[in-house]
C-alpha atoms as a PDB file:
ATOM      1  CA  UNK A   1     -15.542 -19.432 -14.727  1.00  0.00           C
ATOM      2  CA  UNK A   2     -17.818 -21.392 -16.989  1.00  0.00           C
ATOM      3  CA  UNK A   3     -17.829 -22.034 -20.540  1.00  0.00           C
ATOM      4  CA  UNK A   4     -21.462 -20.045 -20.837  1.00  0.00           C
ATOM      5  CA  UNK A   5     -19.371 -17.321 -19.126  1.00  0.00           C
ATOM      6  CA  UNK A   6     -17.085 -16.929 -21.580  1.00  0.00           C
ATOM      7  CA  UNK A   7     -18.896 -17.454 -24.108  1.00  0.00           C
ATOM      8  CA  UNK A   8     -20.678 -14.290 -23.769  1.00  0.00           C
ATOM      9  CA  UNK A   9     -17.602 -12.169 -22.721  1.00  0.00           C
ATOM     10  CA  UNK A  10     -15.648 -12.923 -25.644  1.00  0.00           C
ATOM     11  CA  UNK A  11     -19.080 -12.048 -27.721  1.00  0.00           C
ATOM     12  CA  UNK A  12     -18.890  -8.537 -26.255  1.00  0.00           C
ATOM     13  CA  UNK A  13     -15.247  -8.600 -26.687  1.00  0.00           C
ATOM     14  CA  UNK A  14     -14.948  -9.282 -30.068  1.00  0.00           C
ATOM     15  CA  UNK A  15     -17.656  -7.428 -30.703  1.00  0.00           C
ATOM     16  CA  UNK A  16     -19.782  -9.369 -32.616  1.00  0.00           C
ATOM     17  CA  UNK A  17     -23.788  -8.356 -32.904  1.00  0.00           C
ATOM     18  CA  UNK A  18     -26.232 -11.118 -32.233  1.00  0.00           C
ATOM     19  CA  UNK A  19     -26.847 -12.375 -36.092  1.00  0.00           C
ATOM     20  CA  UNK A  20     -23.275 -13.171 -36.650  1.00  0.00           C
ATOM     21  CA  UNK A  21     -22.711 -14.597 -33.308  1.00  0.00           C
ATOM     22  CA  UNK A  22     -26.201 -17.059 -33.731  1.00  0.00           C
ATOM     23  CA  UNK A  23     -24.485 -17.786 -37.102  1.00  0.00           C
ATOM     24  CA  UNK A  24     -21.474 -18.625 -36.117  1.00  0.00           C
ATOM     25  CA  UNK A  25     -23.179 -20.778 -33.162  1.00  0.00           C
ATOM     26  CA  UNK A  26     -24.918 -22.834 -35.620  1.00  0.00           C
ATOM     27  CA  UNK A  27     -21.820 -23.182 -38.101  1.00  0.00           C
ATOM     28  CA  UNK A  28     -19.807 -24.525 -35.115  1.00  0.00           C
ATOM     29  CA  UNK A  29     -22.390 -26.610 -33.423  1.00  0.00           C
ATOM     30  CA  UNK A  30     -25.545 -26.820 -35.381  1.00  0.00           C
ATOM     31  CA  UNK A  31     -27.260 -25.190 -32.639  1.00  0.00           C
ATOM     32  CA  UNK A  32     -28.360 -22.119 -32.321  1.00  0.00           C
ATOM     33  CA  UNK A  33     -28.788 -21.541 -28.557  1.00  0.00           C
ATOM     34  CA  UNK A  34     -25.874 -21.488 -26.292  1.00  0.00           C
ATOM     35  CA  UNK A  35     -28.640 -22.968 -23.432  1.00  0.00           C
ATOM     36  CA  UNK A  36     -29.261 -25.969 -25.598  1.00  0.00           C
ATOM     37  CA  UNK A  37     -25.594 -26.779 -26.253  1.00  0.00           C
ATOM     38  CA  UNK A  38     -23.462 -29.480 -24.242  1.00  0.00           C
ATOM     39  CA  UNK A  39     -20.533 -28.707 -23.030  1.00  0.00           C
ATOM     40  CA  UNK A  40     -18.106 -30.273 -25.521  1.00  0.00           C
ATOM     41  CA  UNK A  41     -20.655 -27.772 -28.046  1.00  0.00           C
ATOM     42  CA  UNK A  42     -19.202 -24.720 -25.918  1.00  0.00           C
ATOM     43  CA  UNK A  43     -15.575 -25.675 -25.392  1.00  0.00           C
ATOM     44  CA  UNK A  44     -15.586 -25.589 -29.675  1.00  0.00           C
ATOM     45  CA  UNK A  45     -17.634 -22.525 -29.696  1.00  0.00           C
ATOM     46  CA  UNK A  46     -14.629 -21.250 -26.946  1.00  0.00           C
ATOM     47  CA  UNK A  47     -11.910 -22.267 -29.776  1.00  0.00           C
ATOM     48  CA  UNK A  48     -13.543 -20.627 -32.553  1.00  0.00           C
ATOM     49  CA  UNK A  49     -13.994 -17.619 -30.809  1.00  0.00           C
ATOM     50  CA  UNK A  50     -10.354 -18.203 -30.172  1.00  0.00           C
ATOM     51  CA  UNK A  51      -9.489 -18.413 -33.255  1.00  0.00           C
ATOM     52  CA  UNK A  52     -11.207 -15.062 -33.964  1.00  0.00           C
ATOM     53  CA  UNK A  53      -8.978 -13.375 -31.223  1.00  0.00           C
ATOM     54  CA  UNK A  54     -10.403 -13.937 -27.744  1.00  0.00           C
ATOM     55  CA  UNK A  55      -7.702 -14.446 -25.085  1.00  0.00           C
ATOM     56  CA  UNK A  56      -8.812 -15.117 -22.008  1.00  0.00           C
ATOM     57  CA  UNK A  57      -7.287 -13.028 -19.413  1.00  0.00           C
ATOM     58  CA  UNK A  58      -6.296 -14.350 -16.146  1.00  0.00           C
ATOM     59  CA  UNK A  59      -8.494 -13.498 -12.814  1.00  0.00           C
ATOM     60  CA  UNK A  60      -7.537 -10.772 -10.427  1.00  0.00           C
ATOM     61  CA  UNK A  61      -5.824 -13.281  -7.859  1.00  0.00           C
ATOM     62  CA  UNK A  62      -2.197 -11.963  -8.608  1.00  0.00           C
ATOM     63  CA  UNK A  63      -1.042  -8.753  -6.104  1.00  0.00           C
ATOM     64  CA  UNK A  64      -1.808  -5.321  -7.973  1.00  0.00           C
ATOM     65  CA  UNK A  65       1.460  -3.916  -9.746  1.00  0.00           C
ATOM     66  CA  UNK A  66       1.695  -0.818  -7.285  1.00  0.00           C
ATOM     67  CA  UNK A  67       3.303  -3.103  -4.320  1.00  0.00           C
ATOM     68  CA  UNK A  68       7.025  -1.964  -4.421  1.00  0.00           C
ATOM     69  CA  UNK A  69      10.076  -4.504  -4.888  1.00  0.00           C
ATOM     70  CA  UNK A  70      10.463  -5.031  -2.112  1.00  0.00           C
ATOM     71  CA  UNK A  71       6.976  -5.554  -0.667  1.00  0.00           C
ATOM     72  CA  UNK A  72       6.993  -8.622  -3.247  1.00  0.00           C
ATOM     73  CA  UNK A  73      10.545 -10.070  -2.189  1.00  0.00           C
ATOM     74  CA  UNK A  74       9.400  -9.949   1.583  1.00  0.00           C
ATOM     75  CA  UNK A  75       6.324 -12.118   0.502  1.00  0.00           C
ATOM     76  CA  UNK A  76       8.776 -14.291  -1.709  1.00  0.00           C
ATOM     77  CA  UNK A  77      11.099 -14.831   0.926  1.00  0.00           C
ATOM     78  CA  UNK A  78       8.187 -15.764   3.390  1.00  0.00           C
ATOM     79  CA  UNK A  79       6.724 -18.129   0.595  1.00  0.00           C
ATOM     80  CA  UNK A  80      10.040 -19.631  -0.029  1.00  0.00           C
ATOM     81  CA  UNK A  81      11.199 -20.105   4.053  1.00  0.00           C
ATOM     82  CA  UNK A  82       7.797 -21.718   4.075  1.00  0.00           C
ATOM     83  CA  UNK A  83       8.099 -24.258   1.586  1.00  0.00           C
ATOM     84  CA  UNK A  84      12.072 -25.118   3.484  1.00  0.00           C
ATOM     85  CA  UNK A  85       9.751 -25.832   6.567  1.00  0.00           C
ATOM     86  CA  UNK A  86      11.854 -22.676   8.516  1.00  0.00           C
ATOM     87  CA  UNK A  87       8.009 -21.604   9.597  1.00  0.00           C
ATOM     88  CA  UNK A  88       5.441 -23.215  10.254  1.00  0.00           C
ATOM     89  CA  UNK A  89       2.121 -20.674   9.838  1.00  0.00           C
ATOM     90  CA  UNK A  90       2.631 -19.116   5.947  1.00  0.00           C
ATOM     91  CA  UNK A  91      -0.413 -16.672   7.202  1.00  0.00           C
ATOM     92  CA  UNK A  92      -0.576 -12.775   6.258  1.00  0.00           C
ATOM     93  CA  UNK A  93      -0.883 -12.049  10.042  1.00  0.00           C
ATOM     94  CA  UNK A  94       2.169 -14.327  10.880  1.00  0.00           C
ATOM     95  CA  UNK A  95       3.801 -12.302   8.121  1.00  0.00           C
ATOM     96  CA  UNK A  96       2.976  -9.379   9.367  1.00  0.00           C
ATOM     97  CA  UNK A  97       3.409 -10.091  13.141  1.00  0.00           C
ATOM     98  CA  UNK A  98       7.776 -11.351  11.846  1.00  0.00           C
ATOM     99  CA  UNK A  99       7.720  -7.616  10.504  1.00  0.00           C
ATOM    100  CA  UNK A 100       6.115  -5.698  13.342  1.00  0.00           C
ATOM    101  CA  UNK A 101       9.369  -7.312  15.608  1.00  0.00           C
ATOM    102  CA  UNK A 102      11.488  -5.282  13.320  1.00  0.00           C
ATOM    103  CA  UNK A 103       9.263  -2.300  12.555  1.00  0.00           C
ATOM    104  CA  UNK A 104       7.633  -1.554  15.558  1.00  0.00           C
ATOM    105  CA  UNK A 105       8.755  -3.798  18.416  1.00  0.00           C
ATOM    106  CA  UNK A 106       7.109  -3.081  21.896  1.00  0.00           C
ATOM    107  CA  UNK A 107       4.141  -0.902  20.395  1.00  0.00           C
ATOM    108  CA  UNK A 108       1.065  -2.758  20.290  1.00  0.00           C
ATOM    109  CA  UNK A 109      -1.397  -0.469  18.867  1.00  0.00           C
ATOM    110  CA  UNK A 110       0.409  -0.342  15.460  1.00  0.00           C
ATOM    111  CA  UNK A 111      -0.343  -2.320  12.844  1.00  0.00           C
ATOM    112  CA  UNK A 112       2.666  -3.444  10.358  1.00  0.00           C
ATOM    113  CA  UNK A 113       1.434  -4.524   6.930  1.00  0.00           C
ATOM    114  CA  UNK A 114       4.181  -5.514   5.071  1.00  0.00           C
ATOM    115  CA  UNK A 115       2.790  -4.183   1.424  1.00  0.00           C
ATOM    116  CA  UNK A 116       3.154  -0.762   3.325  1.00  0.00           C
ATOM    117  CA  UNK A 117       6.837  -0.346   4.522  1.00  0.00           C
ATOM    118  CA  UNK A 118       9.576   1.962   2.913  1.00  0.00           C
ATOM    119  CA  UNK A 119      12.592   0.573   1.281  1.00  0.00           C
ATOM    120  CA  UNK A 120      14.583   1.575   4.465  1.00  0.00           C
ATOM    121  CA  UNK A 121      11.705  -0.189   7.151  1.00  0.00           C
ATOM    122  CA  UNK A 122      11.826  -3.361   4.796  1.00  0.00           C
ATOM    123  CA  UNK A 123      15.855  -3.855   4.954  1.00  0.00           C
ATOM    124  CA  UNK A 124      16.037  -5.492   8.344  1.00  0.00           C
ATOM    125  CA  UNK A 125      12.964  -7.417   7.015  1.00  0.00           C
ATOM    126  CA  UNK A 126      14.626  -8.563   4.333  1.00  0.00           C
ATOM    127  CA  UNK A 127      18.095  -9.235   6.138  1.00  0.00           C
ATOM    128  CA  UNK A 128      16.371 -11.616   8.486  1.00  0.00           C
ATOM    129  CA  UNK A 129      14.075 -13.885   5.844  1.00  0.00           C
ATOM    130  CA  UNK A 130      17.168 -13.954   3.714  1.00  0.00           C
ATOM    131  CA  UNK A 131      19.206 -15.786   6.718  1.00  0.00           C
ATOM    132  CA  UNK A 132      16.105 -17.600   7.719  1.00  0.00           C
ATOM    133  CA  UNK A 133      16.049 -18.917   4.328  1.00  0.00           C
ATOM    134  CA  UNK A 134      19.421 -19.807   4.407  1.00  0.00           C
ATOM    135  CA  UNK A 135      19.724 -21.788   7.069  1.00  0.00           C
ATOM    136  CA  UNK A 136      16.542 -23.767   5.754  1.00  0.00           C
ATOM    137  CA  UNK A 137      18.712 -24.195   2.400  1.00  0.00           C
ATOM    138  CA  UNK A 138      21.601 -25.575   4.404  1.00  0.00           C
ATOM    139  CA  UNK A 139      19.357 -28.341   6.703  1.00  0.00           C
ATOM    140  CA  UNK A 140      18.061 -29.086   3.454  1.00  0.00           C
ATOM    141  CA  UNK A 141      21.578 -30.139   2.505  1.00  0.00           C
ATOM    142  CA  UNK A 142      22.447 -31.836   5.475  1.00  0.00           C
ATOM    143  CA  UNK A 143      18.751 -34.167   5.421  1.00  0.00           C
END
């Protein structure tokens, strides 16, 4: 996000009405105008509004909090067999095409998501990554 960006969401965050926020501009910077500041200007105007308590909040790139347990330990386990070089594609539909063999083996018209299963569908899931991510553990040792 840019600095601009910010800028103007802490403003409405804070709450601040336009006279003290122009003052404040011009007590930071000496400008009045965030369009005629540079961009060291706004990274100071950033940490004063900072200092007035703005905290940035993180974007919206982490999974929403209603995925069960063990929805995130299935993607955990496939992140971490990943990174041991056990598979090769780290891909949602390879993910999900590892959990439709346990799920729903032989039906091709379903559609596994792995976000989706019960605690019971997600066990042999689980089982499998855990011993997949095991054995990538141990030729880790060996190498």
């Amino acid at each position: 996000m840019n600095h601009t960006a910010i800028i103007n969401i802490a403003k409405g965050q804070l709450g601040i009405d336009e006279d003290a926020y122009r003052m404040m501009l011009v007590r930071v910077t000496g400008v009045a105008s965030l369009r005629s500041m540079s961009e060291r200007q706004k990274i100071d105007v950033i940490d004063e509004l900072k200092r007035m308590g703005f905290r940035i909040k993180s974007g919206g790139h982490s999974l929403p909090k209603a995925f069960a347990p063990h929805s995130r330990q299935i993607h955990a386990l496939w992140n971490s067999c990943y990174r041991l070089g056990v598979i090769q594609n780290k891909s949602r539909e390879a993910l999900r095409a590892f959990c439709k063999r346990f799920v729903a083996h032989g039906q091709d018209a379903v559609a596994v998501d792995p976000d989706l299963l019960s605690r019971e569908q997600a066990k042999p899931v689980i089982a499998a990554l855990k011993a997949m991510e095991q054995r990538g553990m141990a030729q880790e040792r060996v190498q």
